[in-house]
N, C-alpha and C. Protein backbone atom coordinates (compact mmCIF):
# COMPACT_ATOMS: atom_id res chain seq x y z
N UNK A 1 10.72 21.84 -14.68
CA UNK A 1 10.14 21.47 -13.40
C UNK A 1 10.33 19.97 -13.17
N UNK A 2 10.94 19.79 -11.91
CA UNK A 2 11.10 18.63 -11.71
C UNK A 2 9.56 17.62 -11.39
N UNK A 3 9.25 16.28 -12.03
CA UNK A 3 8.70 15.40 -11.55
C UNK A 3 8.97 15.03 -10.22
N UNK A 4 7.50 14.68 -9.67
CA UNK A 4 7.69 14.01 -8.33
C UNK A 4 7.44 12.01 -8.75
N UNK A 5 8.72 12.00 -7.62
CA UNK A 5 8.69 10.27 -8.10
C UNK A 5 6.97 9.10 -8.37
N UNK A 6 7.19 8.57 -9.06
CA UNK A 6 5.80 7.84 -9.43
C UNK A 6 5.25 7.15 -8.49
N UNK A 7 5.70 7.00 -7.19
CA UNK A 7 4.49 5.83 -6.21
C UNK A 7 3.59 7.49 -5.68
N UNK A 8 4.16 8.32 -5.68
CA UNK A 8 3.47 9.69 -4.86
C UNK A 8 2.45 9.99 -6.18
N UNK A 9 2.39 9.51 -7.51
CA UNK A 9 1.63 9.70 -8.53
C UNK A 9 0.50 8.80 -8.41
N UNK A 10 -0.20 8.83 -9.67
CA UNK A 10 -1.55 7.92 -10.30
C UNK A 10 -0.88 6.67 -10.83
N UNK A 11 0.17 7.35 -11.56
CA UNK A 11 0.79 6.20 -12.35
C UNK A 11 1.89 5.13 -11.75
N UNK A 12 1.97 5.36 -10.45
CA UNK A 12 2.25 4.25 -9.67
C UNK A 12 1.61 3.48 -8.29
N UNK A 13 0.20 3.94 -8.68
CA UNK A 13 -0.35 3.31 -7.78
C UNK A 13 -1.38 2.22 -8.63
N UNK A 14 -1.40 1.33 -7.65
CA UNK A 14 -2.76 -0.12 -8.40
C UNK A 14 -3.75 0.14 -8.11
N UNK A 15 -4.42 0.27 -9.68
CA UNK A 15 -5.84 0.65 -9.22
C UNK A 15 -6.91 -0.55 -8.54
N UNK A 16 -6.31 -1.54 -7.75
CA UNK A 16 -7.27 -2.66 -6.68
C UNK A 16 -6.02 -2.63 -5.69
N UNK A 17 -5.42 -1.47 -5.73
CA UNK A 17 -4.64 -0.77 -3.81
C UNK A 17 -3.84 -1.31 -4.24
N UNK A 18 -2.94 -0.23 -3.11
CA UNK A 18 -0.97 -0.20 -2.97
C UNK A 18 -0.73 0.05 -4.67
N UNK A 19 0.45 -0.50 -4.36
CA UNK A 19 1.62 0.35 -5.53
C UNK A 19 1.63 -0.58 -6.27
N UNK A 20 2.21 -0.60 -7.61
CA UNK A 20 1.95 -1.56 -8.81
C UNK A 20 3.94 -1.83 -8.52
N UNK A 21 4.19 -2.45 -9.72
CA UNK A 21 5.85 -2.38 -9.48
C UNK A 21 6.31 -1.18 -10.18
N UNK A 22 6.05 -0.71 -11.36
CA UNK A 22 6.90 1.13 -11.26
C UNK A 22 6.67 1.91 -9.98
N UNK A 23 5.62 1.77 -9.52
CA UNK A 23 5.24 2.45 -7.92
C UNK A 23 6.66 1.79 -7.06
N UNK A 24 6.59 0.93 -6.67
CA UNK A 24 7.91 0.58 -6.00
C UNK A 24 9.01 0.26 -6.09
N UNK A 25 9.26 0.74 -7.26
CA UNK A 25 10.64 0.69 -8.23
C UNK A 25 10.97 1.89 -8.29
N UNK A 26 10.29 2.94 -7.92
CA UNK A 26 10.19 4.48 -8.09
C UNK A 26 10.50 4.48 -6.79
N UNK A 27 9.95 4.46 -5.45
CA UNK A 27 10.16 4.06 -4.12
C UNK A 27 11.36 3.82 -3.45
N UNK A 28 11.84 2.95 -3.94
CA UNK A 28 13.12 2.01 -3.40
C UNK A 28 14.25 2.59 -4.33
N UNK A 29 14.10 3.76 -5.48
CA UNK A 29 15.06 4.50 -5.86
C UNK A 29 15.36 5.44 -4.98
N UNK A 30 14.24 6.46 -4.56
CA UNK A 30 14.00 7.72 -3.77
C UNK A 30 14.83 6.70 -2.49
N UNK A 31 14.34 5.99 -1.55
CA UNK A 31 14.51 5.47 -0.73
C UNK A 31 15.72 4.84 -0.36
N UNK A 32 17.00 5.00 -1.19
CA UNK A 32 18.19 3.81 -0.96
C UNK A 32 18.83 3.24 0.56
N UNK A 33 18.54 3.75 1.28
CA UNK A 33 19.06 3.78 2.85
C UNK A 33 17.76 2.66 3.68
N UNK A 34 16.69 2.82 2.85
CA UNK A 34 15.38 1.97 3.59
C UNK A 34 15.50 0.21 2.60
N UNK A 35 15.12 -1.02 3.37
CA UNK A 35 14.99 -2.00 2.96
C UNK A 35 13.99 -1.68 1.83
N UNK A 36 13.55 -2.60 0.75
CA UNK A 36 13.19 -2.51 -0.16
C UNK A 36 12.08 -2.69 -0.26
N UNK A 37 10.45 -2.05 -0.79
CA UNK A 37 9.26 -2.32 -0.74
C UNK A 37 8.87 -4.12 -1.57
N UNK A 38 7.84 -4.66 -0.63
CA UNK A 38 8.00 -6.04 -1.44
C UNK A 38 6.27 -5.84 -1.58
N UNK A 39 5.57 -6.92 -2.87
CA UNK A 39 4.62 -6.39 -3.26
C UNK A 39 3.98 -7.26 -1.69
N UNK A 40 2.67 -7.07 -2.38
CA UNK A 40 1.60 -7.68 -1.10
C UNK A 40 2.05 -9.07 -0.80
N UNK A 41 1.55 -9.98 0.40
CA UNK A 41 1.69 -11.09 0.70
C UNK A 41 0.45 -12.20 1.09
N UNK A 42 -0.45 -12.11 0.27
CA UNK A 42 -1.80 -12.61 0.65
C UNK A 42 -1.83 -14.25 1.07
N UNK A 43 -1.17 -14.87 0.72
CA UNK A 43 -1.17 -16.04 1.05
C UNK A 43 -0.53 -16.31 2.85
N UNK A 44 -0.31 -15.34 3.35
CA UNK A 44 -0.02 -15.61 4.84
C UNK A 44 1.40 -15.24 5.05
N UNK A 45 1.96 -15.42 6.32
CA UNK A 45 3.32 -15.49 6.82
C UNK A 45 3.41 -13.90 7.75
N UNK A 46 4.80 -13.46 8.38
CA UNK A 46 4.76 -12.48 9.90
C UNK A 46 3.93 -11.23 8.89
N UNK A 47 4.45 -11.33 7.48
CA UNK A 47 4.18 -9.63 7.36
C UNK A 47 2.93 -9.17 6.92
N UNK A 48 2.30 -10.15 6.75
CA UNK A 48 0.64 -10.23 6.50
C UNK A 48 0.32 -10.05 7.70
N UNK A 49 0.19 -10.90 8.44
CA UNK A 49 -0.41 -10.64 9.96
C UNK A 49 -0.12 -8.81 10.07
N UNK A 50 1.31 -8.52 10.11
CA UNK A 50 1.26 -7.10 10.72
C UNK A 50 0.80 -6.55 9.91
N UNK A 51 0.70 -6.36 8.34
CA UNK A 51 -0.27 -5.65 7.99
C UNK A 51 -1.79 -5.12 8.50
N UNK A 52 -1.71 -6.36 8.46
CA UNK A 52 -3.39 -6.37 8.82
C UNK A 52 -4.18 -6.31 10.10
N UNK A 53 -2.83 -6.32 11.43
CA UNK A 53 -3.04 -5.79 12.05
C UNK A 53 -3.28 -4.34 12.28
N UNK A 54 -2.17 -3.87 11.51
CA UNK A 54 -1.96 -2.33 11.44
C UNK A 54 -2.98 -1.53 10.71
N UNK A 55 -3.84 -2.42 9.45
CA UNK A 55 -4.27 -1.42 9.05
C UNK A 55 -5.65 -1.56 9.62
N UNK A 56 -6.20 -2.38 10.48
CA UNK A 56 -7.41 -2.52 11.04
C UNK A 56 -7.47 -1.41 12.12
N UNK A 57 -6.50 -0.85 12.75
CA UNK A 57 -5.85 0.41 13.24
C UNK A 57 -6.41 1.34 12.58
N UNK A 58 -5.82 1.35 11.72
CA UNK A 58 -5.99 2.36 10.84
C UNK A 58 -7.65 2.58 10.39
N UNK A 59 -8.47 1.14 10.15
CA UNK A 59 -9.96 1.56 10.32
C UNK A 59 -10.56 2.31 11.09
N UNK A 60 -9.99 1.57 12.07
CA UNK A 60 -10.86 2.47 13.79
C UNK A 60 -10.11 3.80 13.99
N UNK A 61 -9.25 4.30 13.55
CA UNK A 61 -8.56 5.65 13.28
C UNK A 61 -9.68 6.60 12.14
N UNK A 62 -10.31 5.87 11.08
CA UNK A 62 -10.60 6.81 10.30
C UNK A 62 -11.77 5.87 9.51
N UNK A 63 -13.22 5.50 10.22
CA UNK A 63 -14.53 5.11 9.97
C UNK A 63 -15.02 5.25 8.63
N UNK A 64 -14.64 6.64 8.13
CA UNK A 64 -15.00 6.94 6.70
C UNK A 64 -14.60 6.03 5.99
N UNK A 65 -13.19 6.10 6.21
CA UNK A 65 -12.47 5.23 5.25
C UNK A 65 -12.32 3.77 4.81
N UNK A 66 -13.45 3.31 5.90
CA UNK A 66 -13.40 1.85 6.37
C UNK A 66 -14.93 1.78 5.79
N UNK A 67 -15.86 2.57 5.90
CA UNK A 67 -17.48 2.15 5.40
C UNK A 67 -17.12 2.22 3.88
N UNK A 68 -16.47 3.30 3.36
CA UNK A 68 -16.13 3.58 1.67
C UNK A 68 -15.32 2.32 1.30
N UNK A 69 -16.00 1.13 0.08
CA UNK A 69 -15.47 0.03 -0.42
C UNK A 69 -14.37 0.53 -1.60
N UNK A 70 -14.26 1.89 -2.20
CA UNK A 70 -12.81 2.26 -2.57
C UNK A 70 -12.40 2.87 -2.27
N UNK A 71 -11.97 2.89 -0.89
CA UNK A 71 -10.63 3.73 -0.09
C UNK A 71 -10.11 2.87 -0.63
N UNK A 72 -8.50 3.99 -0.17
CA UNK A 72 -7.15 2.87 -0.58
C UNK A 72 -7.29 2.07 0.50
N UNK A 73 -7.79 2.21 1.82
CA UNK A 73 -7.13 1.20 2.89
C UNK A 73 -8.37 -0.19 2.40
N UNK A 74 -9.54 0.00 1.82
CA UNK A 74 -9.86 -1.39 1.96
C UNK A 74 -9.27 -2.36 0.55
N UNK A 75 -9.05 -1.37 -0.32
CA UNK A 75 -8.52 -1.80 -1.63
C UNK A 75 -6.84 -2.39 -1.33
N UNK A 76 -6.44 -1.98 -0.04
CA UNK A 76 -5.02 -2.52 0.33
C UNK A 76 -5.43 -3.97 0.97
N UNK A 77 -6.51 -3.81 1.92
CA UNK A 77 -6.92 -5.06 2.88
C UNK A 77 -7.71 -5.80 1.95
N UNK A 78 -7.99 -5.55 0.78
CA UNK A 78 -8.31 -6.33 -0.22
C UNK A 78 -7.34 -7.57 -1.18
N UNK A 79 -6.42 -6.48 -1.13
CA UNK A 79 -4.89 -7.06 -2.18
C UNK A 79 -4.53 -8.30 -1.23
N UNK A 80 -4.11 -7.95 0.56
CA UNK A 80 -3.38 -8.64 1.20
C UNK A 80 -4.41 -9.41 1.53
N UNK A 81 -5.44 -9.86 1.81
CA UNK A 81 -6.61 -10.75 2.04
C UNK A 81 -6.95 -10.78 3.35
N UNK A 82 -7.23 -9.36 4.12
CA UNK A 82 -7.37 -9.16 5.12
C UNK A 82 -8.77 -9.44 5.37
């Protein structure tokens, strides 16, 4: 039986959100045609902003997930310093 690649696993995800680097080393194998996953960017610059635009979206999309302090989405807006 085939394995499913490791970011879709436990063992490639960070347990304080998003993907660890086997998570996106696993990713960007499956993926060769897509630009390459880069880790978080907390210190600022365009792709922070859109993160964190996007995933504040994503709060008001899904309330649960935004009152719960370990969802992945706040443990992501955690990493990037949203």
């Amino acid at each position: 039986m085939a394995k499913t690649p490791a970011w879709t696993r436990k063992e490639g995800k960070s347990p304080s959100g998003g993907l660890n680097a086997k998570g996106r080393a696993s990713y960007n194998k499956a993926n060769p045609g897509k630009p390459g996953l880069k880790p978080p960017q907390p210190e600022g610059g365009p792709r922070k902003d859109s993160f964190c635009a996007r995933s504040a979206g994503q709060a008001k999309m899904f309330p649960e997930a935004a009152k719960n302090p370990n969802s992945r989405l706040n443990k992501a807006r955690r990493k990037w310093d949203c």
